[in-house]
N, C-alpha and C. Protein backbone atom coordinates (compact mmCIF):
# COMPACT_ATOMS: atom_id res chain seq x y z
N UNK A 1 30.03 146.58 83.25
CA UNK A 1 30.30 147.95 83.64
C UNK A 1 29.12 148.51 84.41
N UNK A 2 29.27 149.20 85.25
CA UNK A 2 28.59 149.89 86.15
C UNK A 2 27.45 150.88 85.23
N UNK A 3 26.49 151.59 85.97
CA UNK A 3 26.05 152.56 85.24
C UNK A 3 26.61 154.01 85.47
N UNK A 4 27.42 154.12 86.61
CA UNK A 4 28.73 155.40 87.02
C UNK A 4 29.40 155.22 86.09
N UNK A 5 29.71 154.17 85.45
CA UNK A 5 31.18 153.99 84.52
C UNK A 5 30.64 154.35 83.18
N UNK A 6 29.56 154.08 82.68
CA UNK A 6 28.65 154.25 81.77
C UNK A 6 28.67 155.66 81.08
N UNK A 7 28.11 156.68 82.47
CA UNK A 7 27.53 157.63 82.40
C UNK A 7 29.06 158.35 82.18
N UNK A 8 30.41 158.12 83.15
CA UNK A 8 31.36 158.65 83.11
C UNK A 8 31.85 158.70 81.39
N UNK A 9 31.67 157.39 81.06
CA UNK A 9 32.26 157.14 79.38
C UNK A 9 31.88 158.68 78.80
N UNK A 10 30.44 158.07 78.91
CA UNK A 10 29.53 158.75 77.65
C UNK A 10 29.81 160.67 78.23
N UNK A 11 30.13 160.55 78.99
CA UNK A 11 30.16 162.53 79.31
C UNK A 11 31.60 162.41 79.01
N UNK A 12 32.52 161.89 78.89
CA UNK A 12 34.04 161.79 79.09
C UNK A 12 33.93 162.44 77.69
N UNK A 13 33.13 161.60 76.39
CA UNK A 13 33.59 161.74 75.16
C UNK A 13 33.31 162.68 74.37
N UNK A 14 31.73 163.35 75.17
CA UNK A 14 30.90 164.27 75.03
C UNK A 14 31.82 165.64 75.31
N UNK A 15 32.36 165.49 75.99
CA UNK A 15 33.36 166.55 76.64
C UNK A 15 34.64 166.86 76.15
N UNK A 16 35.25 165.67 75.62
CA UNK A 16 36.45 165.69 74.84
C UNK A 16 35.72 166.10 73.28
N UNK A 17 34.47 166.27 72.88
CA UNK A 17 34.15 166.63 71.39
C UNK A 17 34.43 167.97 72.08
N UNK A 18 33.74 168.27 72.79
CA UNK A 18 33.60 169.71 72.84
C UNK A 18 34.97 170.55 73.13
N UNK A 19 35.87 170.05 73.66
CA UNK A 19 37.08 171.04 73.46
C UNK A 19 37.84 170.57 72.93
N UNK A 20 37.71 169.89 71.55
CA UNK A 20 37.87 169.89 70.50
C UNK A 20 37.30 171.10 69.44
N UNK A 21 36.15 171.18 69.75
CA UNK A 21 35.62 172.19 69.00
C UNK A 21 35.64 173.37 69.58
N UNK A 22 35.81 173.82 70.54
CA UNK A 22 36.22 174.83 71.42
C UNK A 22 38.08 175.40 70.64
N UNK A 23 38.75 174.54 70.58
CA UNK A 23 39.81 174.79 70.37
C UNK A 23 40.39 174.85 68.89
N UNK A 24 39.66 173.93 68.06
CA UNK A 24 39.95 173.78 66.79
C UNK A 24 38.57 174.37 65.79
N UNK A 25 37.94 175.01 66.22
CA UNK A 25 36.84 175.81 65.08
C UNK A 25 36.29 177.12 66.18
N UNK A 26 35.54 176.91 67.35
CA UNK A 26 35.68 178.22 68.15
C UNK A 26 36.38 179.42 68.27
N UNK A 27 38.25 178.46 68.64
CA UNK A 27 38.64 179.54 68.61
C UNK A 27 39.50 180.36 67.21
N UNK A 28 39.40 179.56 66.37
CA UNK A 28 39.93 179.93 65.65
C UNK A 28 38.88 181.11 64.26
N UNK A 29 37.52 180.61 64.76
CA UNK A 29 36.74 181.15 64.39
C UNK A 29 36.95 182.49 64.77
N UNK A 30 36.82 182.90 65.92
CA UNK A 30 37.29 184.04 66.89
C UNK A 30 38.04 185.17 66.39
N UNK A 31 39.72 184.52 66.43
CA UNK A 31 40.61 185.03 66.13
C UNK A 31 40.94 185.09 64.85
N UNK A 32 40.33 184.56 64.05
CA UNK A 32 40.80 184.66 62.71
C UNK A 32 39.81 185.19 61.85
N UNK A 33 38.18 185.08 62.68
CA UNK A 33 37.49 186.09 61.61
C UNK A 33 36.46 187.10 62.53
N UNK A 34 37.14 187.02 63.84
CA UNK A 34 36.32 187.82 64.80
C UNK A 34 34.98 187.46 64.92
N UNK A 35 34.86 186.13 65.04
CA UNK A 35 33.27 185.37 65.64
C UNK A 35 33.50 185.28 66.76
N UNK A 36 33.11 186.31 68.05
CA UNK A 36 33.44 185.85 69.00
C UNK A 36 32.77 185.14 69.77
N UNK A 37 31.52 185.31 69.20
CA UNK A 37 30.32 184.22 70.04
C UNK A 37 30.30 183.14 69.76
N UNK A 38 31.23 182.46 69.16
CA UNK A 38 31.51 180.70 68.99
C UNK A 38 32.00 180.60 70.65
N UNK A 39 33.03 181.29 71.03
CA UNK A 39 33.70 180.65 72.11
C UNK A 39 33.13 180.91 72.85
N UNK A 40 32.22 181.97 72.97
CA UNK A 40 31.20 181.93 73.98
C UNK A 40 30.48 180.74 74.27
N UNK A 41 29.66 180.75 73.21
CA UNK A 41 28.67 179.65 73.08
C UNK A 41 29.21 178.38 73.50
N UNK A 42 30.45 178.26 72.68
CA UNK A 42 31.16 176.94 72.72
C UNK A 42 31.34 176.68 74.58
N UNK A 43 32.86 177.91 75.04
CA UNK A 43 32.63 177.86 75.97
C UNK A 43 32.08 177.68 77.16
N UNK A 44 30.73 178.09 77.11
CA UNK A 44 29.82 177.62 77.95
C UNK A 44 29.59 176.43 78.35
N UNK A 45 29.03 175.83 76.96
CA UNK A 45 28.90 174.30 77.30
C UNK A 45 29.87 173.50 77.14
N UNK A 46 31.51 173.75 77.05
CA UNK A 46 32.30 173.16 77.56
C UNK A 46 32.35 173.28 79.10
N UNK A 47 32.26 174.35 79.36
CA UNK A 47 32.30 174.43 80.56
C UNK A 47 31.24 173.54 81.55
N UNK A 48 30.33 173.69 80.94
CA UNK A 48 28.90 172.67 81.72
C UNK A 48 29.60 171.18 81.63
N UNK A 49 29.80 171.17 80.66
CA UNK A 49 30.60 169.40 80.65
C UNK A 49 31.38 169.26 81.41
N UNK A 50 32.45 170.04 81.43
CA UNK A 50 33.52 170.13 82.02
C UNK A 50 32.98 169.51 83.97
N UNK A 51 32.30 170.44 84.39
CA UNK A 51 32.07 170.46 85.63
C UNK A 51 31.17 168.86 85.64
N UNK A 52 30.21 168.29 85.18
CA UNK A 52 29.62 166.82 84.64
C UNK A 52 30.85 165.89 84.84
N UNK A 53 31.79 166.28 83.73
CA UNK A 53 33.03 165.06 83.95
C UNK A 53 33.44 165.06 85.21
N UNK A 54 33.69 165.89 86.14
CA UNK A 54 34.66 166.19 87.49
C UNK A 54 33.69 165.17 88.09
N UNK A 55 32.65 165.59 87.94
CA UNK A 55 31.48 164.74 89.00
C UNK A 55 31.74 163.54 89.21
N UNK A 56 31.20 163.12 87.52
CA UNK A 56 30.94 161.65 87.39
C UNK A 56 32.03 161.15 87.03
N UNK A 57 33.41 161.51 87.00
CA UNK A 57 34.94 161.03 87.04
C UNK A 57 35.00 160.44 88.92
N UNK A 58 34.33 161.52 89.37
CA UNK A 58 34.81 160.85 90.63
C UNK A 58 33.58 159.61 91.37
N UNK A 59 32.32 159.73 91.20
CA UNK A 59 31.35 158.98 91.31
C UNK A 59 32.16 157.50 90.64
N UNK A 60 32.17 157.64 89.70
CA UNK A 60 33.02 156.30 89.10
C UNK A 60 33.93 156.09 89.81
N UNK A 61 34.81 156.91 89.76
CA UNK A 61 36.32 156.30 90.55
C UNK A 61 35.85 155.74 91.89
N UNK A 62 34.80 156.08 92.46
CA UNK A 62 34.50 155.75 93.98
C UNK A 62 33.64 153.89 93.72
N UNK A 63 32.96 153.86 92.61
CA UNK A 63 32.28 153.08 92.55
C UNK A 63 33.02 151.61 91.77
N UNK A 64 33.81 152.38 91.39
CA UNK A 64 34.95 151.46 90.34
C UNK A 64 35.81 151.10 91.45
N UNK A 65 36.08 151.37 92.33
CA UNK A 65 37.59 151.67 93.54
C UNK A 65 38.74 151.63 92.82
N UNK A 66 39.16 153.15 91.98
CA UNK A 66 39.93 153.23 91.25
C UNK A 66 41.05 153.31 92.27
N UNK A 67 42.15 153.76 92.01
CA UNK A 67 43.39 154.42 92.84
C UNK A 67 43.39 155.41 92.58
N UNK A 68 44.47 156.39 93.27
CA UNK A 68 44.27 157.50 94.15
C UNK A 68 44.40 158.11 92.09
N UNK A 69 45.69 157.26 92.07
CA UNK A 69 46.56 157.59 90.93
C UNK A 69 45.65 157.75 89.42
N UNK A 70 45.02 156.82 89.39
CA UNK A 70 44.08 156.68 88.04
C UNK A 70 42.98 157.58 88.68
N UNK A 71 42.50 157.64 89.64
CA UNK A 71 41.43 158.82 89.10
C UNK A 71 41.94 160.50 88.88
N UNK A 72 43.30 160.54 89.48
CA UNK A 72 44.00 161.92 89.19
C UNK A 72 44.24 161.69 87.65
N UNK A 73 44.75 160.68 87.20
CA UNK A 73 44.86 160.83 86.14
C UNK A 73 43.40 160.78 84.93
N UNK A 74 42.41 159.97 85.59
CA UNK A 74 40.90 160.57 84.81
C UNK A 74 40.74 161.89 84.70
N UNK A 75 41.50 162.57 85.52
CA UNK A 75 40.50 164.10 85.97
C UNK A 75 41.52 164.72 85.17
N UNK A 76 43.12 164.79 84.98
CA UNK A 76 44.10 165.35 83.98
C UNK A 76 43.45 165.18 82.79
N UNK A 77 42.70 163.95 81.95
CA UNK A 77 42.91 163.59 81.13
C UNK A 77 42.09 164.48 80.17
N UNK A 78 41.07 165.21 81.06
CA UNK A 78 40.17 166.26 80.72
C UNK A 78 41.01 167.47 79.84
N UNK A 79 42.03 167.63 80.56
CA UNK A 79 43.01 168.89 80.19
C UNK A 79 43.70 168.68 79.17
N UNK A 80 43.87 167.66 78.52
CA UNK A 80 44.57 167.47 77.60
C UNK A 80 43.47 167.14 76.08
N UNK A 81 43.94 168.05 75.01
CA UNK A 81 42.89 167.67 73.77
C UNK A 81 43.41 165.85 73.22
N UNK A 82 41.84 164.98 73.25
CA UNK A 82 42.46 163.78 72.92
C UNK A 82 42.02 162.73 73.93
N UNK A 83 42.57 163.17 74.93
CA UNK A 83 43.13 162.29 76.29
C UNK A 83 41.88 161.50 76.79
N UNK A 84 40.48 162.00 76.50
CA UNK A 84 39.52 161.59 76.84
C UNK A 84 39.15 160.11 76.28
N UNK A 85 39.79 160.11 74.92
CA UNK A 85 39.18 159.23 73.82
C UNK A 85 39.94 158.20 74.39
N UNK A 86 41.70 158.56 74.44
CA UNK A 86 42.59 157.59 75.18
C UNK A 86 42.18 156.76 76.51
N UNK A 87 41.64 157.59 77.39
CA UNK A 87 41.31 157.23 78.45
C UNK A 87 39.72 156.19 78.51
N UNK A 88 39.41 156.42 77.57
CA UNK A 88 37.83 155.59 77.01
C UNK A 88 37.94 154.27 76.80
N UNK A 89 39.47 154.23 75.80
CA UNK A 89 40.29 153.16 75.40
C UNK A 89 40.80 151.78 76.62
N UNK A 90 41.16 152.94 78.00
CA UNK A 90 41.77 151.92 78.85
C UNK A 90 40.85 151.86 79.84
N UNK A 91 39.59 152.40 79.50
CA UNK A 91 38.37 151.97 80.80
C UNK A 91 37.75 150.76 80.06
N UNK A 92 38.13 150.33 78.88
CA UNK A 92 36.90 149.28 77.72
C UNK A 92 38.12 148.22 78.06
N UNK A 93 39.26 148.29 78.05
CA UNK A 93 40.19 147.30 78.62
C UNK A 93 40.22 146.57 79.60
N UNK A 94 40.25 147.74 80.41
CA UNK A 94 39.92 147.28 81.81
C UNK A 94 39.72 146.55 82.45
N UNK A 95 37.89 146.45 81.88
CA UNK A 95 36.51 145.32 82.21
C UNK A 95 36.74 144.43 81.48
């Protein structure tokens, strides 16, 4: 594996913790006991990840010569809670 593919893993999973926790203790923290500075906080650095994965999703895909198709679907996989771990699964296949 590359060190693009590497770096992509390791922020992929880093990123899928975090809106995990964004979604399942942040916000529920929030709304259910009015902590609203979890999702802040949280937010934020989902968000910093967030923009990291886009990067190095596509740095990889360029360096990997993914298809058009699998790197749209790297970059979906962000949006979905989970999808990251899945997608971790079929980049370790892959190679």
């Amino acid at each position: 594996m590359t060190s693009a593919l590497n770096q992509f893993r390791t922020i992929a999973w880093i990123e899928g913790v975090s809106y995990l926790v964004l979604l399942f203790i942040a916000m529920p923290l929030k709304y259910m006991m009015g902590i609203a500075i979890a999702v802040k906080l949280t937010g934020w650095a989902h968000g910093v990840l967030f923009i990291a994965y886009v990067a190095l999703c596509m740095r990889a895909g360029h360096k990997e010569r993914w298809s058009l198709l699998f790197t749209l679907l790297a970059l979906g996989a962000s949006l979905v809670p989970f999808a990251t771990f899945w997608l971790d699964r079929k980049l370790v296949r892959k190679k």
